[in-house]
Protein backbone atom coordinates (compact mmCIF):
# COMPACT_ATOMS: atom_id res chain seq x y z
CA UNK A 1 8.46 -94.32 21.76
CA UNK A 2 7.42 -97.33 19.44
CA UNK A 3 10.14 -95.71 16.83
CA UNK A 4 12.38 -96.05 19.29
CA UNK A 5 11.90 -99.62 19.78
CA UNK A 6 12.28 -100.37 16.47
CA UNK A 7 15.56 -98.70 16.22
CA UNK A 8 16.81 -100.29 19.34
CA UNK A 9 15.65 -103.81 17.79
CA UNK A 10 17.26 -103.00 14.55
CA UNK A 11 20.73 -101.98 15.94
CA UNK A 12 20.97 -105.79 17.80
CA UNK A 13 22.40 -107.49 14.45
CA UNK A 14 23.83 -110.29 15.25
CA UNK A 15 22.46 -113.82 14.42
CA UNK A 16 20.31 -115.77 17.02
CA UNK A 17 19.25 -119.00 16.28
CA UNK A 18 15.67 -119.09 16.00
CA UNK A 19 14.62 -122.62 16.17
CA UNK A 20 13.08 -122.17 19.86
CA UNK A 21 10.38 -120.50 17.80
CA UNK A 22 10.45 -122.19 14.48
CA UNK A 23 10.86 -125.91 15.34
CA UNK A 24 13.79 -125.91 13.24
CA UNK A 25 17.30 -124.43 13.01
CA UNK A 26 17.51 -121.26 11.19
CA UNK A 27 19.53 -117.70 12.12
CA UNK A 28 18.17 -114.22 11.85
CA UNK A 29 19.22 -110.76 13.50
CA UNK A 30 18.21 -111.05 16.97
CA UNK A 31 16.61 -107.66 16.66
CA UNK A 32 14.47 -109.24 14.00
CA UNK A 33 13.42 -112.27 16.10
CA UNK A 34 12.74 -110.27 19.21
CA UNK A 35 10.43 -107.98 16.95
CA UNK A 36 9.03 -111.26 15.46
CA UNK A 37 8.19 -113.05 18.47
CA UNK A 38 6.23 -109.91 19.83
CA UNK A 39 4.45 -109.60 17.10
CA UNK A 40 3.43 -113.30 15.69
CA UNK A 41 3.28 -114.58 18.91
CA UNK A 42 1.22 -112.01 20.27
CA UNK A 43 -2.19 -113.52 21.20
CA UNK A 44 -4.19 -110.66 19.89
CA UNK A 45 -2.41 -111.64 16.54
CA UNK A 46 -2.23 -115.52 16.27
CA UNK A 47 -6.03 -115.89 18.00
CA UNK A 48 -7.77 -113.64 15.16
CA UNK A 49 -5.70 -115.20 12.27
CA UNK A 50 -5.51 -118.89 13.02
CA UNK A 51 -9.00 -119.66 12.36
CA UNK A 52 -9.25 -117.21 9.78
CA UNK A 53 -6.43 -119.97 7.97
CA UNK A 54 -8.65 -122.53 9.09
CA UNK A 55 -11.79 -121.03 7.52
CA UNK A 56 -9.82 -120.44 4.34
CA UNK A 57 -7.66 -123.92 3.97
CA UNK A 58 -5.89 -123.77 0.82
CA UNK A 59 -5.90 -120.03 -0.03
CA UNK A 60 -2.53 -118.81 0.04
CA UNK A 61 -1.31 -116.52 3.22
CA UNK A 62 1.08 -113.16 1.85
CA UNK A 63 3.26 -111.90 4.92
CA UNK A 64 4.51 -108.07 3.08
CA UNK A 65 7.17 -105.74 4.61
CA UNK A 66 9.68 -103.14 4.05
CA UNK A 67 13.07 -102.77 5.54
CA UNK A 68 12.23 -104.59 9.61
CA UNK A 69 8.57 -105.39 8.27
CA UNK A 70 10.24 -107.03 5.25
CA UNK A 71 12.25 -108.93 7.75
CA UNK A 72 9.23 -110.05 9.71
CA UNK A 73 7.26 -111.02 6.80
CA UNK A 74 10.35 -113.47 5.95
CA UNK A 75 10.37 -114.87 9.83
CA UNK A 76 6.29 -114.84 9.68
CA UNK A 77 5.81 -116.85 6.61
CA UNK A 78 8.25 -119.30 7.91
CA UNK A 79 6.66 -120.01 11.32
CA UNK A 80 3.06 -119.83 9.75
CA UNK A 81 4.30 -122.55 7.20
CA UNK A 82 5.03 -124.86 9.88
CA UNK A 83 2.91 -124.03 11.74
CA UNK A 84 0.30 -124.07 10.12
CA UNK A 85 -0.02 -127.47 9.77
CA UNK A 86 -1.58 -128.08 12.98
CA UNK A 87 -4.62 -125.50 11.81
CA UNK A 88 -7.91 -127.58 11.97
């Protein structure tokens, strides 16, 4: 079913302003940001990986992907970056 999902998000291609989530302006495939904003701002996610930033201030974060992952990486890295300013 989760495959299924994915193909469902990937199909919804056209561009969605994402700045509700971001803080700032910025378009992506709407597919992409509703896969993004289920994942990232999942609790079980953010919870485990914010203070793991904290713990580690100054290391640098890698988001990875392939194909939608590669997408979320792109989308992740942004929000964490400025976001992550607010990381005690």
């Amino acid at each position: 079913m989760e495959d299924l999902n994915n193909w469902y998000n990937n199909l919804q291609a056209y561009l969605t302003d994402f700045s509700e989530y971001m803080g700032y302006h910025g378009y992506a495939c709407k597919g992409f940001v509703k896969a993004f904003t289920n994942f990232m701002l999942n609790p079980d996610i953010w919870n485990p990986l914010r203070p793991a930033m904290a713990n580690n201030a100054g290391l640098p974060v890698y988001f990875v992907g392939h194909s939608l992952g590669g997408a979320m990486a792109e989308l992740c890295a942004i929000w964490v970056k400025q976001y992550a300013k607010s990381i005690d």
